[in-house]
Protein backbone atom coordinates (compact mmCIF):
# COMPACT_ATOMS: atom_id res chain seq x y z
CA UNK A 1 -19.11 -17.81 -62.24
CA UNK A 2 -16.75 -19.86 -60.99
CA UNK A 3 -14.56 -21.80 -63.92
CA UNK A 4 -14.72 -25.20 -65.05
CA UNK A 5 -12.87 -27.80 -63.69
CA UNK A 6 -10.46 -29.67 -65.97
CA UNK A 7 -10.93 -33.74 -66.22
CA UNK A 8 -7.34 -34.94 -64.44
CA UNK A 9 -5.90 -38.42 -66.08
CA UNK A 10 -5.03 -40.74 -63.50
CA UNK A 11 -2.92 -44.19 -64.63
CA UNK A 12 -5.52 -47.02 -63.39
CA UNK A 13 -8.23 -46.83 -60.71
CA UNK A 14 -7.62 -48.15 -57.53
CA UNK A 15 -8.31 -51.63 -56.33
CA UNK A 16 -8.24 -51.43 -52.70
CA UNK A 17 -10.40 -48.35 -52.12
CA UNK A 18 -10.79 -48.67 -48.04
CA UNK A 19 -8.08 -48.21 -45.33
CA UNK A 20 -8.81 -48.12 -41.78
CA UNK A 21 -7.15 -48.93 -38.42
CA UNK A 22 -6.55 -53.02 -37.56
CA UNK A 23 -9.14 -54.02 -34.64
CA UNK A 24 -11.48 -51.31 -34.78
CA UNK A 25 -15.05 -51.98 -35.75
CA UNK A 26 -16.13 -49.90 -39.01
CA UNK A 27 -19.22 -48.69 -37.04
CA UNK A 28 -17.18 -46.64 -34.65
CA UNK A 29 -14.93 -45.34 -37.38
CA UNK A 30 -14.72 -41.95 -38.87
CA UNK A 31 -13.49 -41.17 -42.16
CA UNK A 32 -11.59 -39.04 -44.46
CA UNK A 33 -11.97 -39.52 -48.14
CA UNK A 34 -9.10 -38.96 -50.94
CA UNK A 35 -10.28 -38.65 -54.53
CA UNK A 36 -8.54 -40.55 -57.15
CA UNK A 37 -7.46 -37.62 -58.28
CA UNK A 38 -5.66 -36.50 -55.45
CA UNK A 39 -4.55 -40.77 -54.83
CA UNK A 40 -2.65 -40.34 -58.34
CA UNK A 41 -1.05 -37.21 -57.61
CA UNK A 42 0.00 -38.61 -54.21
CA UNK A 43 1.38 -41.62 -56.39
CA UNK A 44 3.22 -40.12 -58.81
CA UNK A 45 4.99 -37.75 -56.27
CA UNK A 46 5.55 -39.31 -53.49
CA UNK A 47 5.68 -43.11 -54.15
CA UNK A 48 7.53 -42.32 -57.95
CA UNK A 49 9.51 -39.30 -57.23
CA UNK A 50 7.98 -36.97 -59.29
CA UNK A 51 8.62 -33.57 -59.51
CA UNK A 52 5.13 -31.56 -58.97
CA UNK A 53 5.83 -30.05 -62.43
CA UNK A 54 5.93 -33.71 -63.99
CA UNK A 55 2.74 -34.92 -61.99
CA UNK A 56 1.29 -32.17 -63.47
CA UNK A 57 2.41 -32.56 -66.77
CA UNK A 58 0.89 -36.29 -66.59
CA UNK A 59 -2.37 -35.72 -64.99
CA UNK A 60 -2.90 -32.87 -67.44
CA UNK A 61 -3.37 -29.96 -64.98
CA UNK A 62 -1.30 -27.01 -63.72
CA UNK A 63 1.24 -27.41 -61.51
CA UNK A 64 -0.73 -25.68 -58.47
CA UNK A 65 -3.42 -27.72 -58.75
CA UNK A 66 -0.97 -30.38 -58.30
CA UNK A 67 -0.18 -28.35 -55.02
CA UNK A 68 -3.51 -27.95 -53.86
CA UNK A 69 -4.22 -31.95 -54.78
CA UNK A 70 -1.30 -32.57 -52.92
CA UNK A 71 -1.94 -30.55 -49.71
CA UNK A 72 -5.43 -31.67 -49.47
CA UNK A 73 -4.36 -35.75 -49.81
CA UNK A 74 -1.44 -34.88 -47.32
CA UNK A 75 -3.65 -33.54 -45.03
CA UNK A 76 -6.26 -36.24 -45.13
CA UNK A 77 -3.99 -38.98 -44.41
CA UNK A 78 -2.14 -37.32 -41.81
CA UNK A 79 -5.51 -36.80 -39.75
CA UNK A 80 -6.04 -40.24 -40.32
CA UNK A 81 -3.78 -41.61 -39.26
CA UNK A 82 -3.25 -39.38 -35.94
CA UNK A 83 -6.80 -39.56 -34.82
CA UNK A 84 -7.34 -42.91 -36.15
CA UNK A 85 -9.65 -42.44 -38.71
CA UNK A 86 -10.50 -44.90 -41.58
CA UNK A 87 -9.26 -43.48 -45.49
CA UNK A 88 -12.47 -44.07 -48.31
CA UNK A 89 -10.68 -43.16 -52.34
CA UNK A 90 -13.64 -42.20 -53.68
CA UNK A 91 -14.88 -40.02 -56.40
CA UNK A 92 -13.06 -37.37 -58.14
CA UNK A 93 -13.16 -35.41 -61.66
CA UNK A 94 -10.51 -37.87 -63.74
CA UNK A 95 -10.82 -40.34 -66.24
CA UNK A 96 -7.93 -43.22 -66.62
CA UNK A 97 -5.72 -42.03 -69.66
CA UNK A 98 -4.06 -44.82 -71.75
CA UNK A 99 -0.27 -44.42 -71.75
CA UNK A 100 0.83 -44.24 -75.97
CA UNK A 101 4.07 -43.95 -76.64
CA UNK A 102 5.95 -43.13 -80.09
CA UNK A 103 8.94 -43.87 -81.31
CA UNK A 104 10.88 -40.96 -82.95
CA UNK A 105 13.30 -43.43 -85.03
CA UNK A 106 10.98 -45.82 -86.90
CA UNK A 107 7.35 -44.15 -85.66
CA UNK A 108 6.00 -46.72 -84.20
CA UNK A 109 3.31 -46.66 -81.82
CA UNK A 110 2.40 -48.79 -78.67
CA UNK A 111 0.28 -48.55 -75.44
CA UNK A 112 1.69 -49.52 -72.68
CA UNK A 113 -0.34 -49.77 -69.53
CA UNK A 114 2.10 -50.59 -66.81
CA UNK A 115 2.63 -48.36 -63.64
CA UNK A 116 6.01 -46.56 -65.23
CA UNK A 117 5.37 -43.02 -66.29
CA UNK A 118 7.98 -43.96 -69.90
CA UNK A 119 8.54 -46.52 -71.80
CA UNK A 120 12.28 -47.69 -72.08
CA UNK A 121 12.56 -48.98 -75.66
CA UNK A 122 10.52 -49.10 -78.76
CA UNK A 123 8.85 -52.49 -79.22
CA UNK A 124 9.74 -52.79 -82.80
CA UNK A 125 13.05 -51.74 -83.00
CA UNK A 126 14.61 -51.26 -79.31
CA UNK A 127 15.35 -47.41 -79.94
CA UNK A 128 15.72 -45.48 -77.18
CA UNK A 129 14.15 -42.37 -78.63
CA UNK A 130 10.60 -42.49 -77.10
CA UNK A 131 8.27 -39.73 -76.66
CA UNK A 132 5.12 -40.04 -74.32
CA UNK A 133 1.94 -38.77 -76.33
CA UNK A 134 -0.81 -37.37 -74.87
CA UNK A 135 -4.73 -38.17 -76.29
């Protein structure tokens, strides 16, 4: 029996969920489809510098999953875009995780649902000593 698959928390869900090649009619398209899964990992590492061991750390899976995510997106763009192929971001085991911070000098805590993976200072009192929390 083949194990469970653990929910993976992705920052926001995408608003443009369609790609494909400029003066091409859909109807004679083919496509490859990214989950938002794998979109988020491909986010977080490539487009913020991530390490793979922080990506996984934030979508709250191991770091070869992260790998395999990875591999899978990497290969589904690259054949789209060499054999001109339209991109669907569909589907997908995540849910969108809320980004809570706390602050370890006063304890304050605030969401903060911006496209940074930290927050840079504490809301209250501008400390510097923030600590992501994870729900």
């Amino acid at each position: 029996m083949a194990r469970p698959r653990k929910c993976r928390w992705v920052g926001f869900e995408p608003g443009v969920t369609f790609f494909k090649p400029q003066g091409v009619p859909m109807r004679s398209l083919e496509q490859v489809v990214i989950s938002v899964d794998e979109l988020e990992a491909l986010r977080l590492s490539d487009f913020l510098g991530l390490s793979q061991e922080e990506v996984a750390q934030e979508m709250n899976v191991s770091r070869p999953t992260v790998t395999r995510m990875l591999a899978k997106a990497h290969g589904a763009v690259a054949d789209a875009l060499v054999h001109g192929k339209a991109i669907k971001i569909a589907g997908g085991d995540y849910r969108v995780a809320e980004r809570r911070f706390v602050c370890q000098d006063c304890d304050h805590t605030w969401s903060n649902n911006n496209d940074s993976t930290t927050s840079q200072n504490c809301p209250r009192c501008q400390g510097s000593s923030i600590q992501r929390l994870f729900t």
